[in-house]
N, C-alpha and C. Protein backbone atom coordinates (compact mmCIF):
# COMPACT_ATOMS: atom_id res chain seq x y z
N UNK A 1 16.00 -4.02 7.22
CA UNK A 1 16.37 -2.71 6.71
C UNK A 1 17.18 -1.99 7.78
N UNK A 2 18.46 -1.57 7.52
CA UNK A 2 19.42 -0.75 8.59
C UNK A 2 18.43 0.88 8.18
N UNK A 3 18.83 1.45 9.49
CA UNK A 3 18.58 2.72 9.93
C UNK A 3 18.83 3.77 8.74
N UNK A 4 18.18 4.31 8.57
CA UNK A 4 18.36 5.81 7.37
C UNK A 4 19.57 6.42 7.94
N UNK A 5 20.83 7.21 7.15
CA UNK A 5 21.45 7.74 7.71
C UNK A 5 21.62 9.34 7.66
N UNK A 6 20.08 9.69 7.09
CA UNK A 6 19.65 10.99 7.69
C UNK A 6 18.67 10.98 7.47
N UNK A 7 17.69 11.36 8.67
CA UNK A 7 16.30 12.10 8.17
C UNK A 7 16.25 13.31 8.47
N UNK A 8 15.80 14.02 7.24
CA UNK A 8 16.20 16.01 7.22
C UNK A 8 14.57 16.44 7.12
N UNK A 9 14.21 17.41 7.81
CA UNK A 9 12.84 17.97 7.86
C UNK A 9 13.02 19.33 7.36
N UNK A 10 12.06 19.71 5.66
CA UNK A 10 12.28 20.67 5.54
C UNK A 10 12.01 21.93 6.17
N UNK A 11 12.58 23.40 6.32
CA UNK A 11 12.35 24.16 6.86
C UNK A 11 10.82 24.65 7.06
N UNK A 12 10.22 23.92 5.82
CA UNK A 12 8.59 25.05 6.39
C UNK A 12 7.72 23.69 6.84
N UNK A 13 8.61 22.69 6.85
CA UNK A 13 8.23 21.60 8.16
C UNK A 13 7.05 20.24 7.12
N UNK A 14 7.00 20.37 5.41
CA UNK A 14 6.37 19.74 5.08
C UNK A 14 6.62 18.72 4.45
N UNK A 15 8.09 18.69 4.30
CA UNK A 15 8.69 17.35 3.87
C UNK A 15 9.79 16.66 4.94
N UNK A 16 9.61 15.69 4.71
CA UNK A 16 10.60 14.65 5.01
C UNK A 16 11.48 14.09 3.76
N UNK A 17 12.97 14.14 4.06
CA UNK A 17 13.65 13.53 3.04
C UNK A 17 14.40 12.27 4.17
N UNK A 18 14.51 11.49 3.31
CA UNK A 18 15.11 10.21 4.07
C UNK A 18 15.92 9.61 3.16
N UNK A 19 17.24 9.44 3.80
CA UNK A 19 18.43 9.05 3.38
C UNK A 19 19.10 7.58 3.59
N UNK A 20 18.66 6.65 3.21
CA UNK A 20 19.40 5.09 3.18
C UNK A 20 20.55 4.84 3.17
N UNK A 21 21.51 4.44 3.58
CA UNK A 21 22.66 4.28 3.10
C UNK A 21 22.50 3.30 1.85
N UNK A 22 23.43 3.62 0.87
CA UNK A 22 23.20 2.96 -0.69
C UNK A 22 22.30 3.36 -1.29
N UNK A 23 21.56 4.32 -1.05
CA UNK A 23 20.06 4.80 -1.75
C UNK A 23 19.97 5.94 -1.57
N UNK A 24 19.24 6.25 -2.54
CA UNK A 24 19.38 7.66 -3.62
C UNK A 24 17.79 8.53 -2.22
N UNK A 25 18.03 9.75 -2.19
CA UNK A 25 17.36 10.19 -0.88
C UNK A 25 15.65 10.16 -1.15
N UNK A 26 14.66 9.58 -0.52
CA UNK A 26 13.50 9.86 -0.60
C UNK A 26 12.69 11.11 -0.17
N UNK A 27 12.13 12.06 -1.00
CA UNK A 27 11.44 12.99 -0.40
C UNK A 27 10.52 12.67 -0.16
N UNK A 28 9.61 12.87 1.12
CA UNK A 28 7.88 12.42 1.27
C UNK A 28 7.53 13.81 2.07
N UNK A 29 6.44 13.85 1.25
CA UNK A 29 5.64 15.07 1.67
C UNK A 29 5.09 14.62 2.64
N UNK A 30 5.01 15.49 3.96
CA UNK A 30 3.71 15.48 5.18
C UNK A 30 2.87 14.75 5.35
N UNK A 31 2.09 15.74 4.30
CA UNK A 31 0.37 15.26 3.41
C UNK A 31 0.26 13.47 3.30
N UNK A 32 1.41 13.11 2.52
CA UNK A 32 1.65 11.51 2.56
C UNK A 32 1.67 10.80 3.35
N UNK A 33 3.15 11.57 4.52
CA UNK A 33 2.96 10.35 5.44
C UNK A 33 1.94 10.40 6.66
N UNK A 34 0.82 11.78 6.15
CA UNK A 34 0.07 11.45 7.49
C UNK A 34 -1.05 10.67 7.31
N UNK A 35 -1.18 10.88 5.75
CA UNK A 35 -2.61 10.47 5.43
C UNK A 35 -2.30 8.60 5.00
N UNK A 36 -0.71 8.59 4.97
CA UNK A 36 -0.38 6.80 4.98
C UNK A 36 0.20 6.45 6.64
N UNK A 37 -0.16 6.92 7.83
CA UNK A 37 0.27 7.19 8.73
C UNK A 37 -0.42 5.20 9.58
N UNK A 38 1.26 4.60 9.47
CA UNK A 38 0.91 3.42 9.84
C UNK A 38 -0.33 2.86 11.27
N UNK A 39 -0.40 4.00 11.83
CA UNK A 39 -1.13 3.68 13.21
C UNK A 39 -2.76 3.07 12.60
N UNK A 40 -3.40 2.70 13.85
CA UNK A 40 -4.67 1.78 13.71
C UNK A 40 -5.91 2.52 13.48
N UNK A 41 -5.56 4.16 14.07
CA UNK A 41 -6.38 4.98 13.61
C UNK A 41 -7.00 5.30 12.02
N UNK A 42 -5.29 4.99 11.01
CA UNK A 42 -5.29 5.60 9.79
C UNK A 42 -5.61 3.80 9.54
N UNK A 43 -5.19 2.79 9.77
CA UNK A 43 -5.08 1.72 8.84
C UNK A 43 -5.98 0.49 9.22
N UNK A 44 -6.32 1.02 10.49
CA UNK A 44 -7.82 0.16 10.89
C UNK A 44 -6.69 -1.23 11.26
N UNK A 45 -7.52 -2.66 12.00
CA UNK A 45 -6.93 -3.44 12.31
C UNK A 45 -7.00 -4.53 10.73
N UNK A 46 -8.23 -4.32 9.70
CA UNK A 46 -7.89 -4.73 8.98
C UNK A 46 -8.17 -3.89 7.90
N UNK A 47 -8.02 -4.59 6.53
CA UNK A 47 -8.09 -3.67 5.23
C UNK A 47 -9.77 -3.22 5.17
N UNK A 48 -10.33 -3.57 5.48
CA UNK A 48 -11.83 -3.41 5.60
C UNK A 48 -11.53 -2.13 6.54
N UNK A 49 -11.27 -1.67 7.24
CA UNK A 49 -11.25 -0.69 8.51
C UNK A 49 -9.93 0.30 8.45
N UNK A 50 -9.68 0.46 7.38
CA UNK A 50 -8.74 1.95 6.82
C UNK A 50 -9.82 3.00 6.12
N UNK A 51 -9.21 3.68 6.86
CA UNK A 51 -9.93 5.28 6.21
C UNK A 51 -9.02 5.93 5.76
N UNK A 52 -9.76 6.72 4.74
CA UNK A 52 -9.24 7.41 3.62
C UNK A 52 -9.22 8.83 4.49
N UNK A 53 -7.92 9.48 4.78
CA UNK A 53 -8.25 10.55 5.91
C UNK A 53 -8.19 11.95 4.56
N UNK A 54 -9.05 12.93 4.78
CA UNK A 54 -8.98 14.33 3.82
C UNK A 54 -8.46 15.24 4.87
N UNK A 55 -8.80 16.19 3.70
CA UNK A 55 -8.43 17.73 4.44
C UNK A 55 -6.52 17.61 5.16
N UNK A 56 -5.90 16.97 4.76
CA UNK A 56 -4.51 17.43 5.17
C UNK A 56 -3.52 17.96 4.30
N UNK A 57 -4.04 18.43 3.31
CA UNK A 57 -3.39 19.31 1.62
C UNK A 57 -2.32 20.00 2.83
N UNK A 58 -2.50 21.00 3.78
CA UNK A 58 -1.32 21.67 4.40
C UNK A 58 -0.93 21.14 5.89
N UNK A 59 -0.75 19.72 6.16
CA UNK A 59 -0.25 19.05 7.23
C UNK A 59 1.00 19.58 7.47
N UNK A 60 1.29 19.68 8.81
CA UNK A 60 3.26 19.90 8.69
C UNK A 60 3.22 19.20 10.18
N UNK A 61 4.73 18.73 9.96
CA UNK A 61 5.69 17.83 10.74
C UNK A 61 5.87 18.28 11.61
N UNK A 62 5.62 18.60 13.01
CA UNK A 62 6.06 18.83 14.03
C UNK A 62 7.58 18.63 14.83
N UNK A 63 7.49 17.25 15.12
CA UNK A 63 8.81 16.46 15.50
C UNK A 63 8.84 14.99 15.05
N UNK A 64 9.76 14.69 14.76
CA UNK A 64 10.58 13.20 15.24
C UNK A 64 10.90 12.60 15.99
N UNK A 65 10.57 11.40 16.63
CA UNK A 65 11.12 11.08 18.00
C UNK A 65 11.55 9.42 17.34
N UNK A 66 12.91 8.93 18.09
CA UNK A 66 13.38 7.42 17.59
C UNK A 66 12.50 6.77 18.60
N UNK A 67 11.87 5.69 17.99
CA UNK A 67 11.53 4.81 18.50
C UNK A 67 12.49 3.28 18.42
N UNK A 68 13.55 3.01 19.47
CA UNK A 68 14.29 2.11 19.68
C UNK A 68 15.07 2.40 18.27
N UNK A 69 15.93 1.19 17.42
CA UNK A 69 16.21 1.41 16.75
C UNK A 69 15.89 0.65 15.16
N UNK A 70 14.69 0.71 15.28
CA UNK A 70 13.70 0.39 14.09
C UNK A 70 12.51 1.66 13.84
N UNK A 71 12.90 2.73 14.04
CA UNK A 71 11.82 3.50 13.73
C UNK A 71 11.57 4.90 14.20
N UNK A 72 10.79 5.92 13.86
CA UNK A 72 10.26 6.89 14.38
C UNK A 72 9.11 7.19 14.65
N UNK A 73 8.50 8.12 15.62
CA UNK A 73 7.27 8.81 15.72
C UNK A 73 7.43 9.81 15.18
N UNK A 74 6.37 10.34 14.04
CA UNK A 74 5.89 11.67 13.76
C UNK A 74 4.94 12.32 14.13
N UNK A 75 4.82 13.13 14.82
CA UNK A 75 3.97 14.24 15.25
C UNK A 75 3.66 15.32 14.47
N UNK A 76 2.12 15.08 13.74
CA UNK A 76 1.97 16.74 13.24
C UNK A 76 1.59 17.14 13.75
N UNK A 77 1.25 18.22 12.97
CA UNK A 77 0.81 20.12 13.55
C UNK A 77 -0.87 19.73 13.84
N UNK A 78 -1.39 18.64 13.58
CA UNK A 78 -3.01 18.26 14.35
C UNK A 78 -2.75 17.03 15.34
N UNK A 79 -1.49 17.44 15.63
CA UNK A 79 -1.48 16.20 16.82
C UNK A 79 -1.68 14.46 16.59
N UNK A 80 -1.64 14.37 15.26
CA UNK A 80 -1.59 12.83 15.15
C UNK A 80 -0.47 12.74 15.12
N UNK A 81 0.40 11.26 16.20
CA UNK A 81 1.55 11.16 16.65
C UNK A 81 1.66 9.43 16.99
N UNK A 82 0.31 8.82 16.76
CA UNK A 82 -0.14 7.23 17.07
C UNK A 82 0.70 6.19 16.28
N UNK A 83 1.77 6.91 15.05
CA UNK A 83 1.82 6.03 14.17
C UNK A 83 3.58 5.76 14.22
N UNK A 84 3.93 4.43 14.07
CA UNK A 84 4.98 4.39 14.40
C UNK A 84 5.61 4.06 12.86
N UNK A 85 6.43 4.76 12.28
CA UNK A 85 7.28 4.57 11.31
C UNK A 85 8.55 3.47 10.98
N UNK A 86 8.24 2.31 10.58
CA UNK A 86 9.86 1.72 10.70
C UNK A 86 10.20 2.16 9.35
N UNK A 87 11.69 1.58 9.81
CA UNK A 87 12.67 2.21 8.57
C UNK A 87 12.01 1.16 7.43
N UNK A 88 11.25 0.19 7.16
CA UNK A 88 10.61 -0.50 6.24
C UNK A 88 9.54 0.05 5.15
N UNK A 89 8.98 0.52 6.44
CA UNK A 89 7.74 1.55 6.01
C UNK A 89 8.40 2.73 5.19
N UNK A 90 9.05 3.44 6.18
CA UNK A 90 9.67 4.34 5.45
C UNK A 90 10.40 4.02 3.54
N UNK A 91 11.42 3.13 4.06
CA UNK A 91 11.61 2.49 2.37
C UNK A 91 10.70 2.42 1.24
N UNK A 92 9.57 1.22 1.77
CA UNK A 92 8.38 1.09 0.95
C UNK A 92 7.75 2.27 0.57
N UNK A 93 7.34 3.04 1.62
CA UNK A 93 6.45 5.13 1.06
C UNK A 93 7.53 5.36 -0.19
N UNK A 94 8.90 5.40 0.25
CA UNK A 94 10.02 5.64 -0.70
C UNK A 94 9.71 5.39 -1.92
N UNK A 95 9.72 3.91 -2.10
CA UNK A 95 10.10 3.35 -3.57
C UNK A 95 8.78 3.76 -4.36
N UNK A 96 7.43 3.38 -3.17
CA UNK A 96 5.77 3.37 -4.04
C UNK A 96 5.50 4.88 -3.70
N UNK A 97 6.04 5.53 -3.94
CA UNK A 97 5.50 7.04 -3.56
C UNK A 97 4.16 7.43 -4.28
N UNK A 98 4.83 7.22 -5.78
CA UNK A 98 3.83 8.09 -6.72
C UNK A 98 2.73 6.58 -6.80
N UNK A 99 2.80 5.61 -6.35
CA UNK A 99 1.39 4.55 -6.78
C UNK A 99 0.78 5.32 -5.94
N UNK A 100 1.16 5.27 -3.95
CA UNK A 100 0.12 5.40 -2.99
C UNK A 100 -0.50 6.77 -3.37
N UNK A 101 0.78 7.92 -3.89
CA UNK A 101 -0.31 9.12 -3.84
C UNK A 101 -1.19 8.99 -4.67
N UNK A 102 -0.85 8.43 -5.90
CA UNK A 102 -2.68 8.52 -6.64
C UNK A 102 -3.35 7.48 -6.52
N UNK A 103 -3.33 6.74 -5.89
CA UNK A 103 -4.57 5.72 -5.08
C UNK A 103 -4.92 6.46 -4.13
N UNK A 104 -4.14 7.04 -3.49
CA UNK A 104 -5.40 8.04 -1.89
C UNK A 104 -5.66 9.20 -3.19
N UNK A 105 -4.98 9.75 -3.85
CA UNK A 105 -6.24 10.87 -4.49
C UNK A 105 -7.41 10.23 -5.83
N UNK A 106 -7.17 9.12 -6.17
CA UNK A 106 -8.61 8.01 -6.62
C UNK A 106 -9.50 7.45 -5.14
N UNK A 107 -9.08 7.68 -4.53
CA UNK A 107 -10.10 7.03 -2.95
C UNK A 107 -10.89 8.45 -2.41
N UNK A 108 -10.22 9.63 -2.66
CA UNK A 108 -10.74 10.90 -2.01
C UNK A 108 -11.88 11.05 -3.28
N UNK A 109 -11.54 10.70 -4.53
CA UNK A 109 -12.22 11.48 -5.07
C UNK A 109 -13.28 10.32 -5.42
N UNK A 110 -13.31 8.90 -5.12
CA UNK A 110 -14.31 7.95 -5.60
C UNK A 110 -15.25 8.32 -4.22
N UNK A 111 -15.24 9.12 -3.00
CA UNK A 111 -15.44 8.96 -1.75
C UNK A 111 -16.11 10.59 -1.56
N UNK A 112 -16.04 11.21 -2.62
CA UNK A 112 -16.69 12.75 -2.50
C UNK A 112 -15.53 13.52 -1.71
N UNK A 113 -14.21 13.08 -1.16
CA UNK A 113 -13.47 13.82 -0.63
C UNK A 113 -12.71 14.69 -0.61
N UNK A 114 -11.93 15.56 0.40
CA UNK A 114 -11.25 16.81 -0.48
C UNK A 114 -9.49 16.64 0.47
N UNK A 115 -8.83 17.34 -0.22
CA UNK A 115 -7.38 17.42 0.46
C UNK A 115 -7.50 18.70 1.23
N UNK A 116 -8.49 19.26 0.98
CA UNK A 116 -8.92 20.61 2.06
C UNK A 116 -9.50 20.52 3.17
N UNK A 117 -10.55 19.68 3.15
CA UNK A 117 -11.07 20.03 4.29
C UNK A 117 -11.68 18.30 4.60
């Protein structure tokens, strides 16, 4: 996957839109990519050892940082920053947006969980 040829952070800092070249722009909310946030914290080393993270309904994006040229770090506003984004990942959140979000909100809610708290 070549490099996005923009990633735009909206002004009140809770979306990410990501721009492919040849592809139509992906918006991803915050909330998404923190709570699909590739690091080992969010995804455990295996599928047995992912947690379903709550309470980030109002996450916001801090910064972006390139990691070489396959990827970014996102930093939110609670300091999770562990997770490294490739432009793959990014694609994939893209295309499966609406599966992953309602599988994490069927996991919060099979799990007693809340997007609040």
């Amino acid at each position: 996957m070549t490099a996005p040829k923009e990633l735009r952070v909206s002004k009140d800092r809770k979306l990410l839109t990501v721009t492919f070249p040849d592809h139509r722009p992906f918006e991803l909310p915050a909330e998404l990519l923190r709570v699909a946030s590739p690091s080992a914290e969010v995804q455990g080393h295996s599928p047995d050892q992912r947690v379903t993270v709550p309470g980030k309904r109002n996450v916001a994006i801090l910064k972006i940082e390139p990691v070489g040229n396959y990827a970014v770090r996102i930093t939110f506003d609670d300091f999770h920053d562990t997770g490294i984004f490739t432009w793959n990942y990014l694609h994939a959140l893209g295309h499966e947006k609406e599966e992953r979000w309602n599988a994490y909100l069927a996991e919060l809610a099979e799990k007693g969980l809340s997007r609040d708290r």
